[in-house]
Protein backbone atom coordinates (compact mmCIF):
# COMPACT_ATOMS: atom_id res chain seq x y z
CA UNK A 1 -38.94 22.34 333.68
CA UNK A 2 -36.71 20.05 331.86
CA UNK A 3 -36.93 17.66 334.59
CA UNK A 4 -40.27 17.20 333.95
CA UNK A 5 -40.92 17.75 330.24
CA UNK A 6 -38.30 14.80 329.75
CA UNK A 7 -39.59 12.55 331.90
CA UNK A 8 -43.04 12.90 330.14
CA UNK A 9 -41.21 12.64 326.71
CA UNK A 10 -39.40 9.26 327.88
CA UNK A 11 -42.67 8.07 329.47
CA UNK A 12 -45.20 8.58 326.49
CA UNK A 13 -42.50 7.08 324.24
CA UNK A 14 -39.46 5.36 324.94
CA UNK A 15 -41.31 2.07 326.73
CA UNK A 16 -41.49 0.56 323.12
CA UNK A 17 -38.95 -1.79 321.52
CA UNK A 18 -36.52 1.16 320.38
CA UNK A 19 -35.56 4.22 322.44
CA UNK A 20 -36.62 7.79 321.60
CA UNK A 21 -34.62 9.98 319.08
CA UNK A 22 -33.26 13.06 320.21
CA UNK A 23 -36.10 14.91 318.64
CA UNK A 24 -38.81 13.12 320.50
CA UNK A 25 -41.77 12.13 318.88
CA UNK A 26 -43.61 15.58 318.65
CA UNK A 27 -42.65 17.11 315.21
CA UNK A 28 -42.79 20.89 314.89
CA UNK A 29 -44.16 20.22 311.29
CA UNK A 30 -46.24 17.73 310.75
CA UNK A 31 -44.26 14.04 309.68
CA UNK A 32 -41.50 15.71 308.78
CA UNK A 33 -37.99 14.96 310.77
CA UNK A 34 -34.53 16.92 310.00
CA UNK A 35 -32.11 13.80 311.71
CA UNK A 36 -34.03 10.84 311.80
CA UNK A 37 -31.61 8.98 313.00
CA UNK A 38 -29.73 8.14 316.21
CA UNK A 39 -26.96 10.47 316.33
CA UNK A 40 -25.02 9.34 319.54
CA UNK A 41 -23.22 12.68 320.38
CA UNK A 42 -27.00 13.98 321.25
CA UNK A 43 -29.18 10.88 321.80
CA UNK A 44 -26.68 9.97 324.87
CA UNK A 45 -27.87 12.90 326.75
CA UNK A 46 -31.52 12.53 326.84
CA UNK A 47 -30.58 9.17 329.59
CA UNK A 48 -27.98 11.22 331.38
CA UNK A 49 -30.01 12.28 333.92
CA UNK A 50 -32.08 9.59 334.88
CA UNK A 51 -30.47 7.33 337.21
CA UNK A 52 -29.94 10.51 339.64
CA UNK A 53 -34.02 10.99 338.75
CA UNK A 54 -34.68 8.08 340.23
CA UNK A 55 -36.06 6.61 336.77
CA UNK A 56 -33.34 3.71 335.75
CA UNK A 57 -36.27 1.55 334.39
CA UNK A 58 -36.80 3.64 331.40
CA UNK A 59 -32.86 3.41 330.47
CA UNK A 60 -34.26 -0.63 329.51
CA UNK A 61 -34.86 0.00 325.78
CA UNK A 62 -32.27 1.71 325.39
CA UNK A 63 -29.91 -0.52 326.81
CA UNK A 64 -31.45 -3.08 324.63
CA UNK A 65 -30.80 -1.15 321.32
CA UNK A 66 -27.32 -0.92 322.02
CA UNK A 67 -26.51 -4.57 323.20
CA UNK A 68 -28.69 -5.90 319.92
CA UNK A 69 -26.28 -4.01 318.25
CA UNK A 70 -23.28 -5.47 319.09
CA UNK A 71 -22.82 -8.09 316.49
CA UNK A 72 -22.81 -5.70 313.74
CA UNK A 73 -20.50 -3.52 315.74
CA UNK A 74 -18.02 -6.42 316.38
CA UNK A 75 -18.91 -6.74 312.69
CA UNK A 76 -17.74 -3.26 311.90
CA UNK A 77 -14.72 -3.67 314.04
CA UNK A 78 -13.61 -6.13 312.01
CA UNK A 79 -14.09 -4.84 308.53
CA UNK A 80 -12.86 -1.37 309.57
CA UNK A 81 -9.73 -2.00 311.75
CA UNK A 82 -9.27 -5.66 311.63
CA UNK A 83 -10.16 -5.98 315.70
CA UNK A 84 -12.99 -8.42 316.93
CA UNK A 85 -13.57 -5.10 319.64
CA UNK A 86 -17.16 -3.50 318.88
CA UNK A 87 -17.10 -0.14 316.92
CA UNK A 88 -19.91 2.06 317.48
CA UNK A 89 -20.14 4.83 315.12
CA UNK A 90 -21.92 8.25 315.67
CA UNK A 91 -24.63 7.58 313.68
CA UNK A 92 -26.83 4.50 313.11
CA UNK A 93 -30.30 3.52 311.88
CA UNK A 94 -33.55 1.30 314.08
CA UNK A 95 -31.61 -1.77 312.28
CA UNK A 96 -28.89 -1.49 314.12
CA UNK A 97 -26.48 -0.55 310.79
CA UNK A 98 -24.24 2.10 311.18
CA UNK A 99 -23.09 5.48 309.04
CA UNK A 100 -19.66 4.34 307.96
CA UNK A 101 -18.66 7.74 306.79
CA UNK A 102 -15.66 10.05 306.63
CA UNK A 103 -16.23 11.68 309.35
CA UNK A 104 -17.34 8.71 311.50
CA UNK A 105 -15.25 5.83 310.89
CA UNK A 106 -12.37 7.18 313.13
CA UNK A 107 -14.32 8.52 315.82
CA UNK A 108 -13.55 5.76 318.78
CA UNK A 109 -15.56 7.36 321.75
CA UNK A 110 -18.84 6.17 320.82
CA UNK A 111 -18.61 2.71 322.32
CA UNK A 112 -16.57 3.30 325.29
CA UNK A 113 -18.97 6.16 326.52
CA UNK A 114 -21.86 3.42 325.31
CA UNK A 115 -20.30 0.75 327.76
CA UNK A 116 -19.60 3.36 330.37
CA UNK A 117 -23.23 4.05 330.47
CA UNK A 118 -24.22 0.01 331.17
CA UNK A 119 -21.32 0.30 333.90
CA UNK A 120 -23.49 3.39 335.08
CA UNK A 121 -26.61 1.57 335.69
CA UNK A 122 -24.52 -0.79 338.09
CA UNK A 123 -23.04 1.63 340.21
CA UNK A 124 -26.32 2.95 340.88
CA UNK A 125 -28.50 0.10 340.67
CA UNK A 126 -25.77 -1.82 342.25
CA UNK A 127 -27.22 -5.04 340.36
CA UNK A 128 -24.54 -7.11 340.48
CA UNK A 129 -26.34 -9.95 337.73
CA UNK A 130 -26.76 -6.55 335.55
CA UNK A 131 -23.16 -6.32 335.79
CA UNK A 132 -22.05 -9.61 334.44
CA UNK A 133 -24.48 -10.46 331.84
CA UNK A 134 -24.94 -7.44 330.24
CA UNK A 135 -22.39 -4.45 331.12
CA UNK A 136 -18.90 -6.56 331.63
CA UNK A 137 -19.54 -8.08 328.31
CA UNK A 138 -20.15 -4.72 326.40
CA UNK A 139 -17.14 -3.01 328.07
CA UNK A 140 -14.56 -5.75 327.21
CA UNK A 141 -15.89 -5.87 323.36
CA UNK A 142 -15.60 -1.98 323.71
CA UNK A 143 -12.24 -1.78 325.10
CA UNK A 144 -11.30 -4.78 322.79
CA UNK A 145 -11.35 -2.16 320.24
CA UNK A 146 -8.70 0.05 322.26
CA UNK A 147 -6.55 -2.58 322.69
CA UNK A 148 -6.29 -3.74 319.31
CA UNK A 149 -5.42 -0.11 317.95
CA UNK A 150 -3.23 0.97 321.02
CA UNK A 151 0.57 0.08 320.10
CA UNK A 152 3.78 1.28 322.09
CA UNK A 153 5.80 4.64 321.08
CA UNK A 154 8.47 6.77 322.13
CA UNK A 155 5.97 8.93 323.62
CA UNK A 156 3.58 6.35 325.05
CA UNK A 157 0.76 4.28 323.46
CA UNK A 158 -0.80 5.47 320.83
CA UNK A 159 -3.51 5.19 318.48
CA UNK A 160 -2.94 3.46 315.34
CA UNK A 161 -3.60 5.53 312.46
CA UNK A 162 -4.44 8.33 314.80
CA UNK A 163 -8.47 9.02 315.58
CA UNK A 164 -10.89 12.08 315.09
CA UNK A 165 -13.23 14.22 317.19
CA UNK A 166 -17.04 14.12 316.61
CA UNK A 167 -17.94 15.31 313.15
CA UNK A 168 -14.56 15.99 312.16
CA UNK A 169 -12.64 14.73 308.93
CA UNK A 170 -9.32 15.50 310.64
CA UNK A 171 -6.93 12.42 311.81
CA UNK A 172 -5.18 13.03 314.58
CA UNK A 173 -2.67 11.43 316.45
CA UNK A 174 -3.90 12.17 319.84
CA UNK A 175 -7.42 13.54 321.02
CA UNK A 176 -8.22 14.03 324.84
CA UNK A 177 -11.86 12.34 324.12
CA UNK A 178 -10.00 8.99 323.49
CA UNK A 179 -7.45 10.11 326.09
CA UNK A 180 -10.29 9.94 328.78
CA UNK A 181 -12.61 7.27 327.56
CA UNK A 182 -9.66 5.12 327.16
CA UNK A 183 -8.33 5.78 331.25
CA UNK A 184 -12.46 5.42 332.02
CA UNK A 185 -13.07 2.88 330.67
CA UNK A 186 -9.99 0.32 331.27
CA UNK A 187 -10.28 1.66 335.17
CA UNK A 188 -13.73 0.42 335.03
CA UNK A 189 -13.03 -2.79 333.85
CA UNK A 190 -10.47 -3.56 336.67
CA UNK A 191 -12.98 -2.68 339.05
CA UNK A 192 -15.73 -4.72 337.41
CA UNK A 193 -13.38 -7.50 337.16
CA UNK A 194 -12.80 -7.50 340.96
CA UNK A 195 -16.80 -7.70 342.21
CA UNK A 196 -17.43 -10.13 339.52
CA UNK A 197 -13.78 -12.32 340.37
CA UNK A 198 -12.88 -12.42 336.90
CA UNK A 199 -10.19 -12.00 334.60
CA UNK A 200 -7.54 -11.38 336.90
CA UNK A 201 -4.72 -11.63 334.42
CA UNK A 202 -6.32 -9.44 332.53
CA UNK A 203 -7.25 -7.00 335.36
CA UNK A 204 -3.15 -6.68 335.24
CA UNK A 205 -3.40 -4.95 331.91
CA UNK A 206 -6.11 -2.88 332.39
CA UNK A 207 -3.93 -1.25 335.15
CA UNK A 208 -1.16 -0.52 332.92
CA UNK A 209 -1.88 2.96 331.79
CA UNK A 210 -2.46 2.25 327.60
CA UNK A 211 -3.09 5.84 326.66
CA UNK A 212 -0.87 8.74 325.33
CA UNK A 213 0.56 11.60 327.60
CA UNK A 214 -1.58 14.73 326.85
CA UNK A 215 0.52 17.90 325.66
CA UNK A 216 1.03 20.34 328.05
CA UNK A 217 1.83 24.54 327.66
CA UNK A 218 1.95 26.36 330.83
CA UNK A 219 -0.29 29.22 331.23
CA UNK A 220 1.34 32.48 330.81
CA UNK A 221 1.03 35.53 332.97
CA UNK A 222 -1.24 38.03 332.18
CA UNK A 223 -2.65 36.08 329.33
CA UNK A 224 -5.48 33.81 328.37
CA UNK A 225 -4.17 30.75 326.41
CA UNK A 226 -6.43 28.52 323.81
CA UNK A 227 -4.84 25.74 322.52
CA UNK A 228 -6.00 23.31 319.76
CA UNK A 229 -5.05 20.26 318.32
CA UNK A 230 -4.48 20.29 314.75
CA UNK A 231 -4.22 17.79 311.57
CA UNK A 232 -0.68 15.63 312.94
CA UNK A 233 -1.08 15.97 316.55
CA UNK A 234 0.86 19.70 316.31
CA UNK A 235 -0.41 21.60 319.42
CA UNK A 236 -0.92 26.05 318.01
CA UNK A 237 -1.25 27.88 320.86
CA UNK A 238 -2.49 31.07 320.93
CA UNK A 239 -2.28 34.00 323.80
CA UNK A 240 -4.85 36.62 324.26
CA UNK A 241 -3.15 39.66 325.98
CA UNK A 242 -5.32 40.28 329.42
CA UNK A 243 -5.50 43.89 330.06
């Protein structure tokens, strides 16, 4: 069912100049839209699933969105951290401007899960022209953004200034979103750098692990253990007896 009540959403309306909103374009009343913009955290998974569906050609618009984009990203980038890497926030308008709010401006995974989903359309489409016009470019100025913030610590590199989860005000110094988009993404990059026989100095970097070791707790016997991240980096743990 959702199979096919998505793929008629994306083919009655997202063949246009701007991809569909996560609400589609039905409205349950009338004109009237809660979110009218694109939120990224939920407008990413409507295009999930459609290079496995066989459907890549109606990813096109929204491929296009993002890489018109990109200016005012490197824009933001700039203005925000001082980094000519791209900065996608959560949130952003048909324009192209973004919500540089709060609870936005620290949230890094945007763009790096935005390039990974160009490097996406290669692996399946295995276009390798695809690949070097339009995905390479997008995951360097993503990863520029990475690089830029990433400095070296006692206990690895680390995020300048820290970062924040999705719709969270909370800095922290260490988040395991960034954690994996930053080993995805700079793993990608050494592999796109090899088809394409490019940047081979810089391929030496990308294999240099620049991320943070992720706090560990073993698991306890006979108990369930949550653990959270809080405001600092401080790991709580906390044990639910089993039993």
């Amino acid at each position: 069912n959702l199979y096919n009540s998505y793929l008629y959403l994306l083919n009655s309306c997202s063949r246009g100049q701007y991809p569909v909103t996560f609400g589609g374009i039905w409205c349950p009343n009338a004109d009237i839209r809660n979110w009218g913009h694109y939120y990224h955290w939920n407008h990413q998974q409507i295009y999930w699933g459609l290079h496995t569906g066989g459907h890549s050609e109606l990813m096109e618009n929204y491929y296009n969105y993002r890489e018109n984009m990109l200016p005012q990203a490197q824009a933001d980038g700039m203005v925000l951290f001082h980094s000519s890497g791209a900065f996608y926030s959560d949130i952003s308008n048909y324009n192209g401007y973004q919500a540089l709010e709060p609870d936005t401006v620290r949230n890094l995974t945007p763009g790096a899960q935005i390039a990974m989903d160009f490097y996406k359309h290669y692996q399946y489409t295995c276009d390798e022209v695809f690949l070097r016009q339009r995905a390479y470019p997008m995951m360097k100025a993503c990863a520029k953004l990475y690089e830029d913030l990433l400095e070296d610590s006692d206990q690895g590199y680390m995020i300048r200034g820290g970062s924040s989860c999705y719709e969270s005000y909370w800095i922290l110094k260490a988040t395991m979103t960034d954690w994996a988009m930053i080993s995805v993404l700079f793993d990608a990059l050494t592999e796109a750098s090899v088809v394409l026989g490019c940047d081979e100095e810089k391929r030496k970097e990308y294999l240099y692990q620049h991320s943070y070791p992720l706090s560990e707790t073993p698991l306890q016997p006979a108990a369930i253990e949550r653990r959270y991240w809080e405001r600092g980096g401080y790991t709580v743990v906390s044990r639910i007896k089993v039993g």
